[in-house]
Protein backbone atom coordinates (compact mmCIF):
# COMPACT_ATOMS: atom_id res chain seq x y z
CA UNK A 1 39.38 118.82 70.62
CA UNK A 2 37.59 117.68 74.01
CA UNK A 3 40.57 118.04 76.89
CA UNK A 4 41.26 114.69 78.09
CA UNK A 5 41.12 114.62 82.40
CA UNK A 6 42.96 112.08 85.13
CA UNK A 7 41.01 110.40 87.62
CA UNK A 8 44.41 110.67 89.31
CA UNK A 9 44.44 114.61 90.28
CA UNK A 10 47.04 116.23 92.66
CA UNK A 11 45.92 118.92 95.01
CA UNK A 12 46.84 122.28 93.94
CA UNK A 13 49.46 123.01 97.18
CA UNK A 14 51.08 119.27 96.97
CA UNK A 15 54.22 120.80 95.81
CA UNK A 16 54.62 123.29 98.50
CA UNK A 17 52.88 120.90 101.25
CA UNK A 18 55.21 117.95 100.09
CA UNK A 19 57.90 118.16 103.02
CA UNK A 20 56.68 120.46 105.57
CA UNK A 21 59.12 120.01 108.78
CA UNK A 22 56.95 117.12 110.19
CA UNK A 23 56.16 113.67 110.45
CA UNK A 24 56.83 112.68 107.07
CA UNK A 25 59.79 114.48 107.05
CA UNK A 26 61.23 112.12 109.85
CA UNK A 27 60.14 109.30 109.06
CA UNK A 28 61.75 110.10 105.39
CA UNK A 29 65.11 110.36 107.26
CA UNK A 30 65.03 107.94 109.49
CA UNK A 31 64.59 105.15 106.83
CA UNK A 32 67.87 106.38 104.92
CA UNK A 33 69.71 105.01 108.77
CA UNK A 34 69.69 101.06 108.06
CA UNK A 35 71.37 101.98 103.96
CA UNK A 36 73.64 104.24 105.92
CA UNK A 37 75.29 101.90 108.03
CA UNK A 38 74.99 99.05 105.39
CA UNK A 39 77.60 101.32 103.26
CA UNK A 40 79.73 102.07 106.06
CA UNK A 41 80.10 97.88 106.63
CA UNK A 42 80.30 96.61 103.18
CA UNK A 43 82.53 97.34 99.75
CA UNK A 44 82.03 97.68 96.07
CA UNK A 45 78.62 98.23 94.77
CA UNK A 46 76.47 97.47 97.61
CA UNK A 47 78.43 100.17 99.23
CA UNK A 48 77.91 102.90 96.25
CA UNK A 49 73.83 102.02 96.35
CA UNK A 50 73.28 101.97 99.84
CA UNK A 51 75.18 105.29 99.88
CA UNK A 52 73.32 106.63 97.14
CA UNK A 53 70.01 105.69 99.19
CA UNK A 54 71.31 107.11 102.41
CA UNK A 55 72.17 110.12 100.35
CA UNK A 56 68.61 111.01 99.14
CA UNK A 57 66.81 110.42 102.99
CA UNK A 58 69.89 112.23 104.93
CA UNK A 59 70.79 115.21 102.64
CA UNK A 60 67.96 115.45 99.61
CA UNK A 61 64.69 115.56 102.37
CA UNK A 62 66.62 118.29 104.32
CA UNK A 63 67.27 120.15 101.00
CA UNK A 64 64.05 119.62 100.10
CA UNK A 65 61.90 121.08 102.78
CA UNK A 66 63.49 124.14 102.08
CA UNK A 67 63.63 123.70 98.02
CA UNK A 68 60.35 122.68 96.27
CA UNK A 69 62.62 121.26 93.05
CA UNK A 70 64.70 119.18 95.47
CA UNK A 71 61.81 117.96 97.16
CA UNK A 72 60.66 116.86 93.48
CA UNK A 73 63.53 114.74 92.64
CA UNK A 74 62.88 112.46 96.16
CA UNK A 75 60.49 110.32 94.64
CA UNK A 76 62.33 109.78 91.17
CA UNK A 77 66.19 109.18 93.05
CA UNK A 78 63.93 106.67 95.45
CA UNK A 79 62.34 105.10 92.44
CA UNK A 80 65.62 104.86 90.99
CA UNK A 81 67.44 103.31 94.17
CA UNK A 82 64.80 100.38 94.38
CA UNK A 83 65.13 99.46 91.01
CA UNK A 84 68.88 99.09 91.00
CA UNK A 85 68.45 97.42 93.93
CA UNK A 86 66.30 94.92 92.44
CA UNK A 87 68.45 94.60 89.25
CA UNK A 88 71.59 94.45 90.59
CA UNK A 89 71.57 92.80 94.05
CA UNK A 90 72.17 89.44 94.86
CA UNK A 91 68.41 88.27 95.85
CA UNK A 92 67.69 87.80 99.73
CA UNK A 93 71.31 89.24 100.72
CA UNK A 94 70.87 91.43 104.03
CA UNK A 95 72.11 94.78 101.96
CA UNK A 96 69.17 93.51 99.40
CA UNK A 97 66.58 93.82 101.71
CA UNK A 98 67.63 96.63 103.18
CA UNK A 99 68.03 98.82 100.43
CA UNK A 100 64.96 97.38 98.82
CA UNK A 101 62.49 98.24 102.10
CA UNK A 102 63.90 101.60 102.58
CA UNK A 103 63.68 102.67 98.71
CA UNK A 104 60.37 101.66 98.80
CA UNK A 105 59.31 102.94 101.94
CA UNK A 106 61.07 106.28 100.79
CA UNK A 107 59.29 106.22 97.27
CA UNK A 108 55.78 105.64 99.09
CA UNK A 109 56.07 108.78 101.68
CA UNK A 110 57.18 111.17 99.08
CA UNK A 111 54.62 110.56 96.46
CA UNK A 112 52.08 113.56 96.68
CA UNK A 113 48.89 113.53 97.79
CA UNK A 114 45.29 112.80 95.99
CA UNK A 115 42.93 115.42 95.98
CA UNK A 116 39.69 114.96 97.88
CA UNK A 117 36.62 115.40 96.32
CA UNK A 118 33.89 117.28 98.13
């Protein structure tokens, strides 16, 4: 049975390399600030997501440069944020956007890295 290959391969290290203490690191926590505060000024549900969101840049990055299985739940918890966000917030509200940009933003930085060919 011929073994079926991805054009989409990871590098070998990507684990490991994932959240070295650097740039991506920061910038990975400083996105969780805006949720952080929007949970510390609102009530209900938009202040249980934006927590959640906050939660994952501010203590699951941290745990993560030191853990490699913390550092792979990042993207899946960020994944997770911006679709409740989607679902569940009212469209255009100021905790909508902000929980929707930093998800995202948070879900793009932590993906792993392509390998390079050559």
């Amino acid at each position: 049975m011929p073994v079926l290959s991805s054009s989409l391969s990871l590098e070998a290290g990507s684990r490991v390399d994932r959240f070295v203490a650097g740039p991506r690191t920061v910038v990975l926590c400083l996105v969780a600030v805006p949720p952080a505060v929007m949970a510390l000024a609102s009530g209900g549900w938009t202040r249980a997501l934006s927590g959640m969101i906050a939660l994952v840049g501010l203590g699951l990055v941290p745990i993560g440069v030191f853990l490699n299985r913390a550092a792979l739940l990042v993207p899946s918890f960020a994944g997770l944020g911006l679709l409740l966000s989607i679902l569940t917030m009212p469209f255009n509200s100021i905790a909508c956007v902000v929980n929707i940009w930093a998800a995202f933003t948070m879900l793009l930085v932590s993906l792993p890295k392509r390998a390079r060919v050559g």
